[in-house]
Structures are given as structure tokens and as C-alpha cells.
C-alpha atoms as a PDB file:
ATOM      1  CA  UNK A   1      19.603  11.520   4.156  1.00  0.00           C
ATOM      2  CA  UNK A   2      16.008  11.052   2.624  1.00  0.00           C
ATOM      3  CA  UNK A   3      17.242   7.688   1.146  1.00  0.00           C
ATOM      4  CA  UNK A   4      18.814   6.620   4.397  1.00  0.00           C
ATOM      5  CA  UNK A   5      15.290   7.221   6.121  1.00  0.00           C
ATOM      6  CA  UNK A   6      12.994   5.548   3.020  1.00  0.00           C
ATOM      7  CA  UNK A   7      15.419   2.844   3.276  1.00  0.00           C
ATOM      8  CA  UNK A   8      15.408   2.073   6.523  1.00  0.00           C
ATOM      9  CA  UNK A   9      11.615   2.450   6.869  1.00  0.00           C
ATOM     10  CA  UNK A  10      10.714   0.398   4.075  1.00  0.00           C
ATOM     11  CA  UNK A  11      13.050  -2.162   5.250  1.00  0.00           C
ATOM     12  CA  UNK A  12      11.255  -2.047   8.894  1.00  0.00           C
ATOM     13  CA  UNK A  13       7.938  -2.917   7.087  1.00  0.00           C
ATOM     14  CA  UNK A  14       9.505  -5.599   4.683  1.00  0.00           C
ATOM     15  CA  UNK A  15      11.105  -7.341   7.656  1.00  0.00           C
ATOM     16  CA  UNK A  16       7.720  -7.022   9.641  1.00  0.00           C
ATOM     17  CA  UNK A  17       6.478  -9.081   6.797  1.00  0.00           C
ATOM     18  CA  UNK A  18       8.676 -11.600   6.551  1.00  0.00           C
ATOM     19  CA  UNK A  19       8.361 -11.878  10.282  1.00  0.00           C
ATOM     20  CA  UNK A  20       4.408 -12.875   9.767  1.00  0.00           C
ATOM     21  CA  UNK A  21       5.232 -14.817   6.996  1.00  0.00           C
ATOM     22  CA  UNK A  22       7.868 -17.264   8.867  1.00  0.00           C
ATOM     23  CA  UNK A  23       6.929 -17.177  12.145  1.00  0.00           C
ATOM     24  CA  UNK A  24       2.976 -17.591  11.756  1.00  0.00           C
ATOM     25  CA  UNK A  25       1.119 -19.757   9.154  1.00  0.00           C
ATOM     26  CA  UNK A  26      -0.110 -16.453   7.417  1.00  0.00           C
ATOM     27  CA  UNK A  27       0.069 -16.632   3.809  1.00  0.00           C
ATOM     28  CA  UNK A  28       1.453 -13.574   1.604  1.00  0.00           C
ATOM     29  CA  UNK A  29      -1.994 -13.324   0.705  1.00  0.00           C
ATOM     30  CA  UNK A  30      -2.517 -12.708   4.320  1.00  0.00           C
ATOM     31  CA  UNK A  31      -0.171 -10.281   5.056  1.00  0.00           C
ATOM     32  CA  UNK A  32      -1.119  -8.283   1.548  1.00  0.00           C
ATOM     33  CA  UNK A  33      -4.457  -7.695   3.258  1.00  0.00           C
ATOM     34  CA  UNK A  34      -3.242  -7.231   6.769  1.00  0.00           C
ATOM     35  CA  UNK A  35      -0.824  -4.661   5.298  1.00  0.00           C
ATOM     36  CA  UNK A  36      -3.222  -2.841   3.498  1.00  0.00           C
ATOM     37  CA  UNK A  37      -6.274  -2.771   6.056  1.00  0.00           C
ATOM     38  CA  UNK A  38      -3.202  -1.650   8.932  1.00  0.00           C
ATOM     39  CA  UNK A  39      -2.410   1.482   6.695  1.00  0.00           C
ATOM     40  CA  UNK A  40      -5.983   2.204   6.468  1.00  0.00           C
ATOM     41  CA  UNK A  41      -6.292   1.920  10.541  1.00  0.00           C
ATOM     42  CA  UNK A  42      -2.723   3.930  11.188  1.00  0.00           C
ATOM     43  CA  UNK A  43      -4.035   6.849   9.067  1.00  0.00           C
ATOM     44  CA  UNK A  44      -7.243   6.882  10.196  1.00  0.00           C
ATOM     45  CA  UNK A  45      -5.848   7.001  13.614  1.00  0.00           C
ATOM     46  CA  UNK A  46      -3.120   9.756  12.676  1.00  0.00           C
ATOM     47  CA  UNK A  47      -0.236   7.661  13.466  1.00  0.00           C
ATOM     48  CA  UNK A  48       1.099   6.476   9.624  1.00  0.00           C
ATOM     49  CA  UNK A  49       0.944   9.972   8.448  1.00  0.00           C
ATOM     50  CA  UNK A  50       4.259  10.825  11.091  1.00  0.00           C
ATOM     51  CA  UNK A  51       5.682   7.717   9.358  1.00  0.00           C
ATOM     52  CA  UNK A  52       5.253   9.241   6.112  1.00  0.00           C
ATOM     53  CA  UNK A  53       6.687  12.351   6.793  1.00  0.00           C
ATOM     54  CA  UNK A  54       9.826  10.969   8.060  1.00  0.00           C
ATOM     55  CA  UNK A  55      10.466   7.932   5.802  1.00  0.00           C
ATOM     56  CA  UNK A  56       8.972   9.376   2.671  1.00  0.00           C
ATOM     57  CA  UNK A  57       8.507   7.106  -0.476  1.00  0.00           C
ATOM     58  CA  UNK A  58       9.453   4.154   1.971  1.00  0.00           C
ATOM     59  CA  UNK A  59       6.364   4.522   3.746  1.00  0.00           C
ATOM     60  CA  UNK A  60       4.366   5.166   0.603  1.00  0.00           C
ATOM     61  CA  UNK A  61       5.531   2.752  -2.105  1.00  0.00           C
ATOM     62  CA  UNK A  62       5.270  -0.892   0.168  1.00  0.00           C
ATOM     63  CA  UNK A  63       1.635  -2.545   0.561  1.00  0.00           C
ATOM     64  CA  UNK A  64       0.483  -0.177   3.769  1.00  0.00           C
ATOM     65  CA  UNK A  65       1.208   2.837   1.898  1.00  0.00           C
ATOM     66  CA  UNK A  66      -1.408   2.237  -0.680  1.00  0.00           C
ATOM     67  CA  UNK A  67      -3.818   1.683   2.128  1.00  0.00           C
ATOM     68  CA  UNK A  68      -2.621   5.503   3.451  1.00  0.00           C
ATOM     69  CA  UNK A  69      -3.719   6.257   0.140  1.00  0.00           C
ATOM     70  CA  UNK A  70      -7.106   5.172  -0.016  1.00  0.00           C
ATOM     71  CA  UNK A  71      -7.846   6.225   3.791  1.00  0.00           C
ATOM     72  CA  UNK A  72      -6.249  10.014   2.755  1.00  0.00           C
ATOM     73  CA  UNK A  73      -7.946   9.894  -0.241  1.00  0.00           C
ATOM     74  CA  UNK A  74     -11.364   8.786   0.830  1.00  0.00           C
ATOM     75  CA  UNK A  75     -11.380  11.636   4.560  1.00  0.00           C
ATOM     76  CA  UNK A  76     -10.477  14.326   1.394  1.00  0.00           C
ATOM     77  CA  UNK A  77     -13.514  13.637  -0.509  1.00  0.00           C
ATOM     78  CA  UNK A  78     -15.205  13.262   2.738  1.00  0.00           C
ATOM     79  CA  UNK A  79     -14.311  16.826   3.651  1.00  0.00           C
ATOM     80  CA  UNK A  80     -15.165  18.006   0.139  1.00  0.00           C
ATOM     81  CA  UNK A  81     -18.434  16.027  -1.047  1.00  0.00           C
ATOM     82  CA  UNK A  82     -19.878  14.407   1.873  1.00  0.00           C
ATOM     83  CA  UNK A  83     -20.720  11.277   2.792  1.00  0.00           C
ATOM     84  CA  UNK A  84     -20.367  10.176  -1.026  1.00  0.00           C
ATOM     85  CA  UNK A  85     -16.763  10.977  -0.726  1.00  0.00           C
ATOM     86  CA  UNK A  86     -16.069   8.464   1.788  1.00  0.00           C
ATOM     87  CA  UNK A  87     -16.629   5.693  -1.031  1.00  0.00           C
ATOM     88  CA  UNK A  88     -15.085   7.355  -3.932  1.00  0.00           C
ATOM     89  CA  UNK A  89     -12.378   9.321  -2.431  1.00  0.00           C
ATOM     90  CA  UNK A  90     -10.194   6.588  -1.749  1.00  0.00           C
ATOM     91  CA  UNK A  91     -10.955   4.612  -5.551  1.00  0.00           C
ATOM     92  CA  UNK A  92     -10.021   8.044  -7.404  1.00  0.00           C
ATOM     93  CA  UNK A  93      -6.919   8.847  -5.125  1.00  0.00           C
ATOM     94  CA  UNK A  94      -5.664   5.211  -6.438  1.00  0.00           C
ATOM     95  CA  UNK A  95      -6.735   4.541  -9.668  1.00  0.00           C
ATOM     96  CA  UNK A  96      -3.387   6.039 -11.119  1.00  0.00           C
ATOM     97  CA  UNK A  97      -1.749   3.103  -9.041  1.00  0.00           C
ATOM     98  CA  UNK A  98      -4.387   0.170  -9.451  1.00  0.00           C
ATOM     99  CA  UNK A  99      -4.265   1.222 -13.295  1.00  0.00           C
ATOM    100  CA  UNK A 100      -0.182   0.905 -13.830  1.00  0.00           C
ATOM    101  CA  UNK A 101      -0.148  -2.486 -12.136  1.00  0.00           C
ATOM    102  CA  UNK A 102      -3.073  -3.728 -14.252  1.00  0.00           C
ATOM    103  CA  UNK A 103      -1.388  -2.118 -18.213  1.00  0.00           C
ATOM    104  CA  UNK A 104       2.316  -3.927 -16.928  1.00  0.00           C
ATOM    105  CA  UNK A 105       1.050  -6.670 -15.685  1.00  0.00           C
ATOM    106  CA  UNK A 106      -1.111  -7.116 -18.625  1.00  0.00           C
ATOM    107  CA  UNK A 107       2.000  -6.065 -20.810  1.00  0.00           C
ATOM    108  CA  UNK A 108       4.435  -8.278 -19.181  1.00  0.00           C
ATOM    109  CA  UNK A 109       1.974 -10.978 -19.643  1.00  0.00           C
ATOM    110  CA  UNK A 110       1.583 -10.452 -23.541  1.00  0.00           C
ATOM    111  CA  UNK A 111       5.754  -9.850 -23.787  1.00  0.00           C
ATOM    112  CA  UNK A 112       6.580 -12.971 -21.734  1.00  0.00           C
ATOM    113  CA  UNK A 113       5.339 -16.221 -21.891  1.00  0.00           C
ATOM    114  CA  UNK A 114       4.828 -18.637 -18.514  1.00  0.00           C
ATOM    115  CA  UNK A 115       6.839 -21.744 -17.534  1.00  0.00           C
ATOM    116  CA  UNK A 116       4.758 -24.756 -16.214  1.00  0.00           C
ATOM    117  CA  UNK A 117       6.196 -26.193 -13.483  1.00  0.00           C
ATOM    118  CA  UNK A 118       6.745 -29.895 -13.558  1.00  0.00           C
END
């Protein structure tokens, strides 16, 4: 059943996306950001975290789930360090992520090598 539920709500927030990209003129840079920053505001607010609990790892692994991460990471350092916390909770509770993506894309990049297009 937990694969059912991170399957449907990852598919809710991939179709959401596609709906900004096709029916607006926003860019996938555009909805990267917008995805991100409305994590950020749905934690804050208390409303993603329900999400999370429910859909599990497909709340957590698309672009909105990384900006749960930063907003849960950033009120935990809050609560433990201060004001300090709120700027490098949310950098430490991602850097695992943010340093994966930069070692395979670096690796893919040195494995593979890049058609031009014509």
C-alpha cells in the first residue's frame, strides 16, 4: 500500500507540473523554483508535512520535497542554535542531496560525452 500512496502522490505533483508547464508560459526553470519555494511555504505552514506522512518518499523525492527539507531542516536548527540555525539548518539538512547530484552529474559528465545539436 505505501507504493500505491508514493505513487499516486508523486504522480499528483508531476501532473501539477506539467499542468504549469502546458497551460502557462512558465518555463521548467519556473516551475523548479515554484516547486521548491511552495514546499518551503506548505511546511512552514504545517500543511506538506500531512502530505508526507501519507505519501511517503513520493512527497519527499520530487522538487517540493527538497524544499520540505530545507524548511524542516532550517526550524530544527532554529530550535537548537538560534537564530543562526535558521540559515544553516536547512544547507546541512541537504548537503547529502545537493552533494550526490553534483559527484553524478559531474561523473556522468566525465563517462559520457555531449551531442551538438544541428
Amino acid at each position: 500500500m505505501d507504493y500505491i500512496r508514493a505513487f499516486i502522490v508523486g504522480g499528483v505533483i508531476c501532473i501539477i507540473g506539467q499542468l504549469l508547464m502546458d497551460g502557462t508560459k512558465l518555463t521548467p526553470a519556473h516551475v523548479l523554483v515554484l516547486f521548491v519555494t511552495s514546499g518551503v511555504i506548505l511546511t512552514a505552514l504545517g500543511l506538506y508535512e500531512p502530505i508526507v506522512d501519507f505519501g511517503g518518499a513520493g512527497a519527499t523525492v520530487p522538487l517540493p520535497g527538497f524544499g520540505y527539507a530545507l524548511a524542516k531542516g532550517a526550524i530544527k536548527a532554529t530550535k537548537a542554535k538560534g537564530i543562526l540555525g535558521a540559515f544553516t539548518g536547512g544547507v546541512s539538512a541537504t548537503a547529502g542531496g545537493v552533494a550526490a547530484a553534483i559527484f553524478f552529474g559531474y561523473l556522468m559528465s566525465v563517462l559520457f560525452t555531449p551531442k551538438t545539436k544541428k
